[in-house]
Every structure is written in C-alpha cells, then in structure tokens.
Protein backbone atom coordinates (compact mmCIF):
# COMPACT_ATOMS: atom_id res chain seq x y z
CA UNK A 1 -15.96 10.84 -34.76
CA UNK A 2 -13.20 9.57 -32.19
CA UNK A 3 -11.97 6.62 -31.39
CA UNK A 4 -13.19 4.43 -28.89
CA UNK A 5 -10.53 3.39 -25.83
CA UNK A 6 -11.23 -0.58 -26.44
CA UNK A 7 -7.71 -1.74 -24.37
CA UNK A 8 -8.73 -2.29 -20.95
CA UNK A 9 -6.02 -0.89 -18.35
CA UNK A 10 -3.93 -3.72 -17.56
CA UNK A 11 -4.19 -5.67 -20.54
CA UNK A 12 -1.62 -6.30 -23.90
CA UNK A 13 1.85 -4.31 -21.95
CA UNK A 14 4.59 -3.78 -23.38
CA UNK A 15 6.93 -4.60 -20.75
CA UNK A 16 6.76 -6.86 -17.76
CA UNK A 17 6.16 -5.96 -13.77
CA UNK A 18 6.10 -7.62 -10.58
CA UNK A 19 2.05 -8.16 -11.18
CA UNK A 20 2.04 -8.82 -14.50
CA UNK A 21 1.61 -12.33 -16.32
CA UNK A 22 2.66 -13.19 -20.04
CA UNK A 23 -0.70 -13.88 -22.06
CA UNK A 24 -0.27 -14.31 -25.99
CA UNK A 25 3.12 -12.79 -26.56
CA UNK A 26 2.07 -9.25 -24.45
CA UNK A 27 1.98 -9.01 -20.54
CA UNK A 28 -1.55 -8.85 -18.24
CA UNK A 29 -2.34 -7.63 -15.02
CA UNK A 30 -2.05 -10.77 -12.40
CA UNK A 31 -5.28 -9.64 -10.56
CA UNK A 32 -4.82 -13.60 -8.78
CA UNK A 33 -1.06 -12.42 -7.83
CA UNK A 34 -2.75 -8.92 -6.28
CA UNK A 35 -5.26 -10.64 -4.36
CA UNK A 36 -3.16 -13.34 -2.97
CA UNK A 37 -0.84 -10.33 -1.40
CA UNK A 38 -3.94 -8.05 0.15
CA UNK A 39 -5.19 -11.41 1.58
CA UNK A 40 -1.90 -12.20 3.16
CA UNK A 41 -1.32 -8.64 4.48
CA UNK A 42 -4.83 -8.64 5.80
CA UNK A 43 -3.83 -12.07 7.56
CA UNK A 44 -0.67 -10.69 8.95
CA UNK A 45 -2.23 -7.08 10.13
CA UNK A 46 -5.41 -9.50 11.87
CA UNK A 47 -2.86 -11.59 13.79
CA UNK A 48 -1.04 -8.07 14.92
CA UNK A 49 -4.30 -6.37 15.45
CA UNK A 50 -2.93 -3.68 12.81
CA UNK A 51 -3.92 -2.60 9.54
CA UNK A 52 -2.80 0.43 7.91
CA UNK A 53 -2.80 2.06 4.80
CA UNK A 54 0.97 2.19 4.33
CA UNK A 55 1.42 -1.23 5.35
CA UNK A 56 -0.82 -2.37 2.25
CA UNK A 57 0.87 -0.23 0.43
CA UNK A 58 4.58 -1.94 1.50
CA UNK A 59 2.94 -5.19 1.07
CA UNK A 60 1.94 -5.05 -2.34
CA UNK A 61 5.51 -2.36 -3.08
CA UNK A 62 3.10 0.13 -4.91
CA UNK A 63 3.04 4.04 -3.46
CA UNK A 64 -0.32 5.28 -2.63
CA UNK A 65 -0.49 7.29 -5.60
CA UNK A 66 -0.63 3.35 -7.43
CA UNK A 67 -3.04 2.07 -5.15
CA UNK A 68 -5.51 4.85 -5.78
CA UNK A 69 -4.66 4.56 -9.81
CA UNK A 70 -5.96 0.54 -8.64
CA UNK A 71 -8.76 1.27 -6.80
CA UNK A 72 -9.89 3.54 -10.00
CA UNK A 73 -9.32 0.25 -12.47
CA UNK A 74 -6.36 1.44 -14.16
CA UNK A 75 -2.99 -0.31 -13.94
CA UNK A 76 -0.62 2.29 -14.70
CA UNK A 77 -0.67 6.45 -15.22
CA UNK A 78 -0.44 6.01 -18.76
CA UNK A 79 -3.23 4.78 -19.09
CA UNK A 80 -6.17 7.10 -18.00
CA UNK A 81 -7.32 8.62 -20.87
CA UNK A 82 -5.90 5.89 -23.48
CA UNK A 83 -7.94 2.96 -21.56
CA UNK A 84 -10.69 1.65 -20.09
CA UNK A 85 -10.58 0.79 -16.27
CA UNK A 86 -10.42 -2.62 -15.70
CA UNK A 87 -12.99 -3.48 -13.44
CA UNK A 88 -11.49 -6.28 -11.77
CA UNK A 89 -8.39 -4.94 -10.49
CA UNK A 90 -10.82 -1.75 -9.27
CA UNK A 91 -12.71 -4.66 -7.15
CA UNK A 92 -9.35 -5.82 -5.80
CA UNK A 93 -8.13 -2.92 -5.02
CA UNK A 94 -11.40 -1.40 -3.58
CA UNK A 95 -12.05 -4.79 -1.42
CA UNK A 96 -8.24 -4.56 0.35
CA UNK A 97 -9.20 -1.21 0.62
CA UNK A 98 -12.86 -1.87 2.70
CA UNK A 99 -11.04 -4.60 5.06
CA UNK A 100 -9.23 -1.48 6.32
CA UNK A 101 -12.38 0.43 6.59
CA UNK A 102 -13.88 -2.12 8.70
CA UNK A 103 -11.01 -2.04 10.96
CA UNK A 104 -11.16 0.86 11.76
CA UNK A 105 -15.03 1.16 11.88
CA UNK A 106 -15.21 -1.14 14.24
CA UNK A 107 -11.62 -0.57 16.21
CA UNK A 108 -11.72 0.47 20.22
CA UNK A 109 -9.59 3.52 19.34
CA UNK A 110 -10.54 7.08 19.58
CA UNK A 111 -13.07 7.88 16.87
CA UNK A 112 -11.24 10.91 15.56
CA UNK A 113 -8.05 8.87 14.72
CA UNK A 114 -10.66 6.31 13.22
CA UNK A 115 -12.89 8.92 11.13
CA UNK A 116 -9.13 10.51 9.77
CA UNK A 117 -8.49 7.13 8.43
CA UNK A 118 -11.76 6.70 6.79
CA UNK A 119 -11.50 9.76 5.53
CA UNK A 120 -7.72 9.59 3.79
CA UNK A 121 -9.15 6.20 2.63
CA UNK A 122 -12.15 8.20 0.50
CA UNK A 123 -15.06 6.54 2.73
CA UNK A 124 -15.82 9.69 3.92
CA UNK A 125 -15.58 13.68 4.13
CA UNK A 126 -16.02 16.70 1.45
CA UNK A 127 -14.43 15.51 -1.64
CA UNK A 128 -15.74 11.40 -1.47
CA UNK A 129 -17.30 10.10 -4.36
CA UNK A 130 -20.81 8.33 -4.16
CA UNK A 131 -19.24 5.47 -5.87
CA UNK A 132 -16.54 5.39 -3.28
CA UNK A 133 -18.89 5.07 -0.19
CA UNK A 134 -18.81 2.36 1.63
CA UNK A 135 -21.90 -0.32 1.08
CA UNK A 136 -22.34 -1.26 4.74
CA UNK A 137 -23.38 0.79 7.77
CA UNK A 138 -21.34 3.37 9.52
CA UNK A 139 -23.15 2.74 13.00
CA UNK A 140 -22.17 5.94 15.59
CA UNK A 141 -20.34 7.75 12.95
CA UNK A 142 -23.07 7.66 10.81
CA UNK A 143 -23.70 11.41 11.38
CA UNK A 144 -20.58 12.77 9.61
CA UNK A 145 -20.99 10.74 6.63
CA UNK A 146 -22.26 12.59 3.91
C-alpha cells in the first residue's frame, strides 16, 4: 500500500524564501506576509483605478506560473505530487485573485477586454474548473459563462 503525502505544501523547507518564516528549526510559508502584499497591491491598483494580473504578480515578485502553483495550495513545483495543498495559501492566493475578477466584472471598459481577463484568470471559458468559478454573479456576461 503507498504512502500517504502527510507534509502540507509550504510547511518544514529546507531552505529559506522571501515568504517563508522559521518555525521549529525548518522554514513555513508566511501566508500573513502574502496577504499583507495582495492587500497593499489591491490598495495601490484601487487608488490608480488599475489592477492587473502582472502587477500582482510584480507585487508579490512571483511569475504567473507561481501564482497559479498558489492559487492550487502548493508553495513550490516540487511539491505537487510529494504534498498536500495547503489550503490556506490556495485561499490567499484565490482571494487576490477574485479582487481582480471583480474589477474587471464590474469595470466601464469594453466587455471583450474584460471577459479576456476573466478568462486568462480561470473564471471563465473552455478549460475552467468548477472549483475555479467564481461564487458571485456574473450579471450581463452571465451568458458566456459555462
């Protein structure tokens, strides 16, 4: 019979990281230290009427290939398959993630630049996940949810 993954993602590294706090002689993921820099980038991209994917991504310096790693619960590549997802860093992530949606759910723009966002952000289109929809109602665009 295998092995259950029991390490959460996240949890007991090796090596320290720029989100990472020391916790009984190994290194944790600072889910506080995450949160505090989505909330200030959501402040800053409010007050400049702006909010973008990439400027999250700058924000926190991950790629977008780490934020989507995030918004899945695990903390690193190396550990899919070797880990559990760590839910709370998935709620972080996912949260940052659904201010953005919002946006540009309820932004002025042109709805086709809108429903491309929503779309590279997983909230919609062909390939979305049920898990990844968005709890809260699409309005207009409703229709092309699916």
């Amino acid at each position: 019979m295998a092995k259950q993954n029991s390490r959460i993602s996240g949890i007991r590294l090796k090596e320290k990281t720029d989100y990472t706090i020391e916790a009984n002689g190994a290194w944790d993921v600072d889910i506080q230290n995450i949160a505090e820099r989505i909330n200030t980038y959501l402040k800053d991209a409010a007050d400049a009427g702006k909010y973008s994917i990439a400027g999250l991504c700058i924000a926190l310096g991950i790629t977008r290939e780490r934020l989507n790693l995030w918004r899945e619960g695990y903390f690193r590549i190396e550990d899919i398959g070797c880990a559990v997802p760590n839910p709370r860093l998935a709620a972080c992530a996912q949260m940052g993630l659904l201010h953005l949606q919002r946006y540009w759910e309820e932004s002025e723009r042109p709805s086709s630049l809108c429903l491309k966002q929503l779309e590279i952000t997983g909230a919609l289109g062909d390939d979305c996940r049920p898990r990844a929809m968005p709890p809260f109602d699409l309005g207009s665009i409703k229709k092309y949810a699916r």
